[in-house]
Structure formats: structure tokens, C-alpha cells
Protein backbone atom coordinates (compact mmCIF):
# COMPACT_ATOMS: atom_id res chain seq x y z
CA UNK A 1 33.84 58.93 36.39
CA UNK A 2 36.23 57.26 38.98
CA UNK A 3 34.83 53.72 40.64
CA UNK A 4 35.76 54.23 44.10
CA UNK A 5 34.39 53.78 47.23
CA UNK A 6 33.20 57.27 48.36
CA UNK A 7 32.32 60.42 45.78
CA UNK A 8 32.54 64.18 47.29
CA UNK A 9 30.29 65.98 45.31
CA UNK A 10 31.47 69.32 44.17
CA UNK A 11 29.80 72.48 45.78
CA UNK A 12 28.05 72.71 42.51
CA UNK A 13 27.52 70.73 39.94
CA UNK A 14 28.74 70.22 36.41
CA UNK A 15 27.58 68.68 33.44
CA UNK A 16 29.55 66.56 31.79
CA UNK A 17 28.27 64.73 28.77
CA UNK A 18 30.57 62.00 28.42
CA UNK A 19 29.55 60.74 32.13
CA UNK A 20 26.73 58.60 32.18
CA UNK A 21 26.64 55.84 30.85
CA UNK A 22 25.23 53.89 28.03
CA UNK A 23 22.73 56.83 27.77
CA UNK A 24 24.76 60.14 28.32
CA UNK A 25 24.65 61.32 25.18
CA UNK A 26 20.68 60.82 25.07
CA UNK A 27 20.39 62.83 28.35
CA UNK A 28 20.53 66.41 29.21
CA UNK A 29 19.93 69.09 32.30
CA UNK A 30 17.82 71.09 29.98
CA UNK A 31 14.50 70.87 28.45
CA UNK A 32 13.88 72.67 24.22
CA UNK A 33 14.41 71.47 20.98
CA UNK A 34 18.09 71.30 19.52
CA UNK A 35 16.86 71.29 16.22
CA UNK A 36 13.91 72.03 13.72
CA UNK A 37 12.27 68.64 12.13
CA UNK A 38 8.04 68.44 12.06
CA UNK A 39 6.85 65.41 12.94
CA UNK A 40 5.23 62.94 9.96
CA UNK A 41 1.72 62.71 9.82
CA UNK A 42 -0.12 59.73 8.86
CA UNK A 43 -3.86 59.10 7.80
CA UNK A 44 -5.50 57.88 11.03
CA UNK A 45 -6.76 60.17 13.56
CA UNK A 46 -4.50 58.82 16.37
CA UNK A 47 -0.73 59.27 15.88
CA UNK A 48 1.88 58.08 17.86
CA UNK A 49 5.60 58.88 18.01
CA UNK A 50 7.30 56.21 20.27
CA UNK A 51 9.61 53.38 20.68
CA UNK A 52 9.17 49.83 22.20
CA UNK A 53 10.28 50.69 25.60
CA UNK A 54 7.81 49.46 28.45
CA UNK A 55 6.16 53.16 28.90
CA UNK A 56 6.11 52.74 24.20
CA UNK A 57 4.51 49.69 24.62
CA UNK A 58 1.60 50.60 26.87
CA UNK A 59 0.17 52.93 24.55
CA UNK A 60 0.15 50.50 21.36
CA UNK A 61 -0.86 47.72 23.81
CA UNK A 62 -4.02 49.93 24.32
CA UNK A 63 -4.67 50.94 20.92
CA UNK A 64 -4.34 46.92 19.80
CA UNK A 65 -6.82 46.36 22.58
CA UNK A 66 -9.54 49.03 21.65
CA UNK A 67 -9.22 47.32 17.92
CA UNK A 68 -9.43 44.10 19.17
CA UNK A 69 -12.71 44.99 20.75
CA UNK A 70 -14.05 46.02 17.14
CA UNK A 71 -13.52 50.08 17.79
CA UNK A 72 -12.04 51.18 14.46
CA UNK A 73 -11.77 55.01 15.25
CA UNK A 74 -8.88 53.44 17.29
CA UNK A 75 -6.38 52.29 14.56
CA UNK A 76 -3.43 54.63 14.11
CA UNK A 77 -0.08 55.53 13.01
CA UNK A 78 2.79 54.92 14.64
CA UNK A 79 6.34 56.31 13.85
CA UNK A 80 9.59 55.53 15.44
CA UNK A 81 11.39 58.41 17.61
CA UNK A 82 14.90 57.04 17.49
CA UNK A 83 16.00 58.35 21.12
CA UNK A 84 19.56 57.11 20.49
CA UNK A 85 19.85 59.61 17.54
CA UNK A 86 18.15 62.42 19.61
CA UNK A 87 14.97 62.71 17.61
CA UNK A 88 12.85 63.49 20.95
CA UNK A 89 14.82 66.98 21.13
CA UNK A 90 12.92 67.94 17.56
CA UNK A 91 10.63 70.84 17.24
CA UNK A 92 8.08 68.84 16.51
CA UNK A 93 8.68 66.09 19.43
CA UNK A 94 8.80 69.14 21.71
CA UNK A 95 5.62 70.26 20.89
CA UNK A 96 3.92 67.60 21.67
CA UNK A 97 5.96 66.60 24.52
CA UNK A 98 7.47 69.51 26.38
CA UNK A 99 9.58 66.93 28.89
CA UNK A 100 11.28 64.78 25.21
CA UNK A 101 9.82 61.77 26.23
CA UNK A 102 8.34 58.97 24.55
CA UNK A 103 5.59 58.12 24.02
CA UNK A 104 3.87 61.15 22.53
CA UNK A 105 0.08 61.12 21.21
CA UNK A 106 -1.73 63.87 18.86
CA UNK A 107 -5.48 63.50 18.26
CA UNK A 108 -6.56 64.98 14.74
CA UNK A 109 -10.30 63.84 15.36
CA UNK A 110 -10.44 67.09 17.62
CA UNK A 111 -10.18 70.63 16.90
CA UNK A 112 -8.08 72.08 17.42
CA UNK A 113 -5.93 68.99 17.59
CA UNK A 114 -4.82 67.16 21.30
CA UNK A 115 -1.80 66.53 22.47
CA UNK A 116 -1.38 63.71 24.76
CA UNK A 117 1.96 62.72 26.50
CA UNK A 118 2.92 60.86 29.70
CA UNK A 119 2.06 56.73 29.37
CA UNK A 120 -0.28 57.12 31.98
CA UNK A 121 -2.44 60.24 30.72
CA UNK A 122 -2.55 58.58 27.27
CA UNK A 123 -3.87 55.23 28.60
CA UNK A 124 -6.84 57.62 30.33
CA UNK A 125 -7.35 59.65 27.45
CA UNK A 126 -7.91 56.68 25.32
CA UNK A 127 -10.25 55.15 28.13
CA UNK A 128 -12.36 57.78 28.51
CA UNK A 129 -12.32 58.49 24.48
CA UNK A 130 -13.58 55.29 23.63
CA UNK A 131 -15.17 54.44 26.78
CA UNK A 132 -13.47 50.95 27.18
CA UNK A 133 -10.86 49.15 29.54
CA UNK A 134 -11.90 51.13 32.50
CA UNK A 135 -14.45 49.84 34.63
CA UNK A 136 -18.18 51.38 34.79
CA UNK A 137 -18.69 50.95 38.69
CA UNK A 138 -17.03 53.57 41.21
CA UNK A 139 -15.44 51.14 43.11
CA UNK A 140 -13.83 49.00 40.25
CA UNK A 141 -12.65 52.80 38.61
CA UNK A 142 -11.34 54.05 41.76
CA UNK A 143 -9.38 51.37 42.17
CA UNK A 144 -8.46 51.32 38.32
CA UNK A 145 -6.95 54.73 38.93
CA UNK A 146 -5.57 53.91 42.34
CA UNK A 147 -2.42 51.03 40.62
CA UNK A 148 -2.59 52.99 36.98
CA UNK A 149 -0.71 55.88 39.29
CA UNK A 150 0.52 53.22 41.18
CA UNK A 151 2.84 51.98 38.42
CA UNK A 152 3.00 55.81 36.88
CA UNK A 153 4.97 56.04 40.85
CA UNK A 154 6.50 53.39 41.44
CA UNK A 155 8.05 52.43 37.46
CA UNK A 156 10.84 55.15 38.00
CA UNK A 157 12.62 52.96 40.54
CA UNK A 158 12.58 49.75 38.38
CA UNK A 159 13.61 51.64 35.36
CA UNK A 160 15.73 54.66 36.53
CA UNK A 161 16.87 53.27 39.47
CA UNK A 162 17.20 49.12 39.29
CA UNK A 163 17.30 48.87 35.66
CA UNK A 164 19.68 51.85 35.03
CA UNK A 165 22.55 50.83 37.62
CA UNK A 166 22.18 46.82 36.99
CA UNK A 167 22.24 47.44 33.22
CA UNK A 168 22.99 50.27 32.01
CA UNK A 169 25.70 51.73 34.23
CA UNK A 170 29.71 52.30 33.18
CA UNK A 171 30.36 49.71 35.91
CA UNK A 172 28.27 48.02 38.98
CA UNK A 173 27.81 49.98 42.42
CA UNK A 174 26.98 47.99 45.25
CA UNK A 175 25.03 50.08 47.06
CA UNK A 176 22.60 51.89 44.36
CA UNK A 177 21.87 48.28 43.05
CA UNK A 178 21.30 47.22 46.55
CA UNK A 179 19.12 50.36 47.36
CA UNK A 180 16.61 49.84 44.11
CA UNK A 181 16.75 46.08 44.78
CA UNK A 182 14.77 46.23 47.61
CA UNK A 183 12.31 48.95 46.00
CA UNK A 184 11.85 46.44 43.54
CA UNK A 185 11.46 43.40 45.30
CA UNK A 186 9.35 45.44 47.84
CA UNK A 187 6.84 46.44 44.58
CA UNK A 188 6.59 42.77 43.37
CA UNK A 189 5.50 41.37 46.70
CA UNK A 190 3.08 44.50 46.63
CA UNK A 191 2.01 43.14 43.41
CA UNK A 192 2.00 39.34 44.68
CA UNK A 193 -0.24 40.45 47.60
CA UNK A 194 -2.93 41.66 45.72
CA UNK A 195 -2.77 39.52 42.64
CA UNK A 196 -3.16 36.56 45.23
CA UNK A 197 -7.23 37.61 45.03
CA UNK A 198 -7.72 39.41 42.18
CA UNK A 199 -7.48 38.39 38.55
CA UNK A 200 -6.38 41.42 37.86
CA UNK A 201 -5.28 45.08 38.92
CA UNK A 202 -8.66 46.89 39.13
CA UNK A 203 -10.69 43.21 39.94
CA UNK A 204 -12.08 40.69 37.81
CA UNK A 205 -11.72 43.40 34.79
CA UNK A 206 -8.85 43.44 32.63
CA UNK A 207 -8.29 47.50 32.44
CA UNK A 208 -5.61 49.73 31.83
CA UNK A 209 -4.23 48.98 35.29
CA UNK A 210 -3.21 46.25 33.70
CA UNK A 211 -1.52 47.61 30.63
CA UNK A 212 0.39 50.13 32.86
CA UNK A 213 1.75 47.86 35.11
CA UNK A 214 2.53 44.28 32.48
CA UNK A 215 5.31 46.29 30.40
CA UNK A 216 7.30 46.61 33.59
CA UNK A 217 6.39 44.34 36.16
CA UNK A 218 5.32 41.46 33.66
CA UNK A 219 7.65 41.63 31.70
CA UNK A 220 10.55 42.18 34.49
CA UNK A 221 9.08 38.45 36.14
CA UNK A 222 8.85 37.07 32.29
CA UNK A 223 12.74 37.60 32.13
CA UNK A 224 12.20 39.76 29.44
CA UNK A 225 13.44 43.27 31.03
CA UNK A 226 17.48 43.93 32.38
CA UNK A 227 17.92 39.92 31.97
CA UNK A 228 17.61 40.22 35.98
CA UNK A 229 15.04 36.83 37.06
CA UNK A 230 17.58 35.12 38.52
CA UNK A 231 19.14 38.19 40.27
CA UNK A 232 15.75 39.08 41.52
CA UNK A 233 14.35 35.60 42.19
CA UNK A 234 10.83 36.29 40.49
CA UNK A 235 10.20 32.37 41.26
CA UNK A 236 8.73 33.77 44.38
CA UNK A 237 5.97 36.12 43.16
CA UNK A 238 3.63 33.18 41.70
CA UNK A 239 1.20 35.50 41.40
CA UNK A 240 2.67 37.70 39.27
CA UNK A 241 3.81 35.20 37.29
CA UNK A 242 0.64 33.92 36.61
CA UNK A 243 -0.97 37.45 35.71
CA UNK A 244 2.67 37.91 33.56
CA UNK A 245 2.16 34.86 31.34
CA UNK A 246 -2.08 35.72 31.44
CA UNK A 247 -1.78 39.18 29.75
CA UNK A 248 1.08 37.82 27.52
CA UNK A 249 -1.58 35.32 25.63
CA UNK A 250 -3.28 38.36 24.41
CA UNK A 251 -3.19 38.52 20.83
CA UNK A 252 -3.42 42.35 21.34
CA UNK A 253 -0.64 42.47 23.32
CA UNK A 254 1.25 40.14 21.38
CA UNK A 255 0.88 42.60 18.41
CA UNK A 256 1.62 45.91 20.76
CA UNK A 257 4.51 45.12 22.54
CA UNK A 258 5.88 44.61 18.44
CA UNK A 259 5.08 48.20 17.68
CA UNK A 260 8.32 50.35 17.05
CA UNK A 261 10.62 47.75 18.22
CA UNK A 262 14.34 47.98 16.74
CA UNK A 263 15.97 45.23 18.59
CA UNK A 264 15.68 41.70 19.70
CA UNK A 265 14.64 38.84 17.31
CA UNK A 266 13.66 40.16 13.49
CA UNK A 267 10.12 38.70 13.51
CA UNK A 268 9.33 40.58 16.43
CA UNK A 269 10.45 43.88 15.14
CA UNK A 270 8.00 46.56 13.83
CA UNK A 271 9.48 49.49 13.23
CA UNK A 272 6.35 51.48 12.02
CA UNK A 273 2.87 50.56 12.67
CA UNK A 274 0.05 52.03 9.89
CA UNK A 275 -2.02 49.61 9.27
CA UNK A 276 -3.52 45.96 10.56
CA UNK A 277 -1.36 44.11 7.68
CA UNK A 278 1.89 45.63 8.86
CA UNK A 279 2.12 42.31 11.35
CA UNK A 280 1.93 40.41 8.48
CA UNK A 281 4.80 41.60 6.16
């Protein structure tokens, strides 16, 4: 990869493995399993293979919620899928998750058993499960729904776009930081907007809106996501600030966003989640 000013694309393209980045060797142009390796199986009905990347940390967000409201058929397993070593192109990952991305749910309370993968599907699955963080009245759901595919949307230019080429990339480019700059900043005045008269996403209802969207967006204005607040001047979405440091009182989510985390400060790491006294050890 040459840092110049203009690339000519070829008439067609060629992978090359050693060209992108800090992640080329994670990412591929085709989908399947490279090798054979079954996935553990713990002894809840929920498992969950993940990592503690925003889209990770929604789903055990969730789950800590729906046990923090006193629904044990919620508690789980969850095991690490290392994506730096590859472990998402398993047999096992694949068959739960045909795209190799994390997070990836089975339920064994069903038979047969359900698979569950994308953030956002798992977050509904759960809802509708357990009948909890979604709101009762149409109008309250509807709009639930309507920022829970909102973020599902709108994340991919934060993290693939923004956060990949400020972070991530071999070196900076001016104008694909520039570009998913103002997508960004563009989302969090979205955000600001409508946080300006609602507690939260969906109303005056904490709901899975709201776990979709705090990874990212909360997180991102926290200064806890691509080290970018001063670069993005989050000073000026108050709003979002407020809901940010809101949701991250929650001793549920204080607990989730722990789950599978392999980085960062020891006593926030959990590698595996199994049981409530794992945040103890």
C-alpha cells in the first residue's frame, strides 16, 4: 500500500492479505470455516461466543439487565472468540454465524436449539423472550425499533468507516477521515436532537434502544472508543453526554461492558463470564 495522493484502481481487484491494516490478517473476501473446532458448551441455556467490542458488549449488557430485573432463565455462558487468532472462521462459529461475526447466541431452552447472530436480532430475541426492555405501548415499541435499526445503520460508519481510518489504518488519509467525520458528527447531533426531550431512545423507558446505541455512541462521547473526544469535540452534544454518563451508572452495565474483555485495565477484564461470582474473583 503506497500513501499517495491519488490510487487507480486496477480493472479488477486483488486480494492481498498483507494490505490492511491492523486487521488484515483477521479479514477476508470470503465467507466458510478454515478449520474444524466445536464450540464449548456451558450449563446455562443462553450461550454466548463474543468479545468486548461495542456490538460484544450489547448482548451481555442485555443479559446483565434481564438478571438485574430478577429473570434467572437469563444468566448464561459466555466464552471468548479470540478474532485476532481467527477463531470466528471455526466450524462451530460458522454455524452459528454464517457472516464470522461476533457476537453469536445459541438457545438450548428450545428445540431444536436457536441460533441467534447480528447485535441487533439478539437484543430482540432476548426482548421478546423474556418480555422486558421493550416497551408495551405501540407507540413507545415502534419507536424502540425505529433507533435499535437506527444504530444497527448507522454504527458501520463510526466503526468501519471513522474508527477504522482514524485508528486503525497503516497511516492517516485526509479525505476518508474527513468523509466519516462528518457522518459521525452528523449522527451525534441526530442523537443530541432527540435526547434534548427524551430521557431516553424509545421515551421515558430505558429499552434496548438504549443498549444498541450506548456501546458506540456513549461510549465514543465518554472518550472511551478510538481516543477521538477531542478530535470530535463531543463537548458539544450535552445531551449525549448526559444519557452517556446516565446508562454508565448502571450496575448492569457496569458488569456487561466487563464481559470477554482482554484489554485495558486488569480489574476490568473478564475474559469468560459463567456465573454471577465471576465479577468477584
Amino acid at each position: 500500500m503506497s500513501n499517495t495522493d491519488s490510487y487507480t484502481p486496477p480493472k479488477v481487484w486483488q486480494w492481498d492479505a498483507e494490505n490492511g491494516g491492523e486487521w488484515a490478517k483477521t479479514n477476508r473476501p470470503v465467507s466458510g470455516a478454515t478449520h474444524e473446532q466445536d464450540l464449548p458448551v456451558g450449563k446455562h441455556d443462553l450461550q454466548l461466543y463474543s468479545l468486548a467490542t461495542p456490538n460484544g458488549q450489547k448482548v451481555t449488557i442485555m443479559l446483565e439487565e434481564l438478571l438485574e430485573l430478577g429473570i434467572d432463565e437469563a444468566d448464561y455462558d459466555a466464552f471468548l472468540i479470540k478474532i485476532g487468532d481467527g477463531d470466528q472462521f471455526s466450524s462451530g462459529f460458522v454455524s452459528v454465524n454464517p457472516n464470522s461475526k461476533i457476537p453469536a447466541l445459541m438457545d438450548h431452552s428450545t428445540t431444536p436449539v436457536t441460533r441467534v447472530f447480528e447485535s441487533g436480532a439478539i437484543l430482540q430475541y432476548l426482548a421478546e423472550k423474556f418480555d422486558a426492555l421493550i416497551p408495551s405501548d405501540h407507540a413507545s415499541k415502534t419507536e424502540c425499533r425505529n433507533w435499535l435499526f437506527w444504530q444497527m445503520g448507522s454504527a458501520p460508519y463510526l466503526g468501519g468507516g471513522f474508527g477504522h481510518f482514524y485508528s486503525y489504518a497503516p497511516f492517516k488519509m485526509q479525505y476518508p477521515i474527513d468523509r466519516f467525520t462528518m457522518e459521525v458528527k452528523r449522527q451525534l447531533d441526530v442523537l443530541n436532537r432527540h435526547l434534548s426531550d427524551h430521557d431516553y431512545m424509545a421515551g421515558s423507558e430505558y429499552s434496548i434502544a438504549d443498549i444498541a446505541i450506548w456501546p458506540w455512541y456513549g461510549q465514543l462521547v465518554l472518550g472511551e472508543l478510538y481516543s477521538a473526544k477531542e478530535f470530535l469535540t463531543v463537548t458539544d452534544y450535552k445531551n449525549v453526554l448526559r444519557w452517556a454518563k446516565q446508562i454508565a451508572e448502571r450496575p448492569a452495565v457496569k458488569r456487561g461492558k466487563r464481559v470477554n474483555m482482554t484489554w485495558g485495565p486488569k480489574e476490568e477484564q473478564l475474559r469468560e463470564r459463567h456465573s454471577a461470582t465471576d465479577f468477584e474473583k
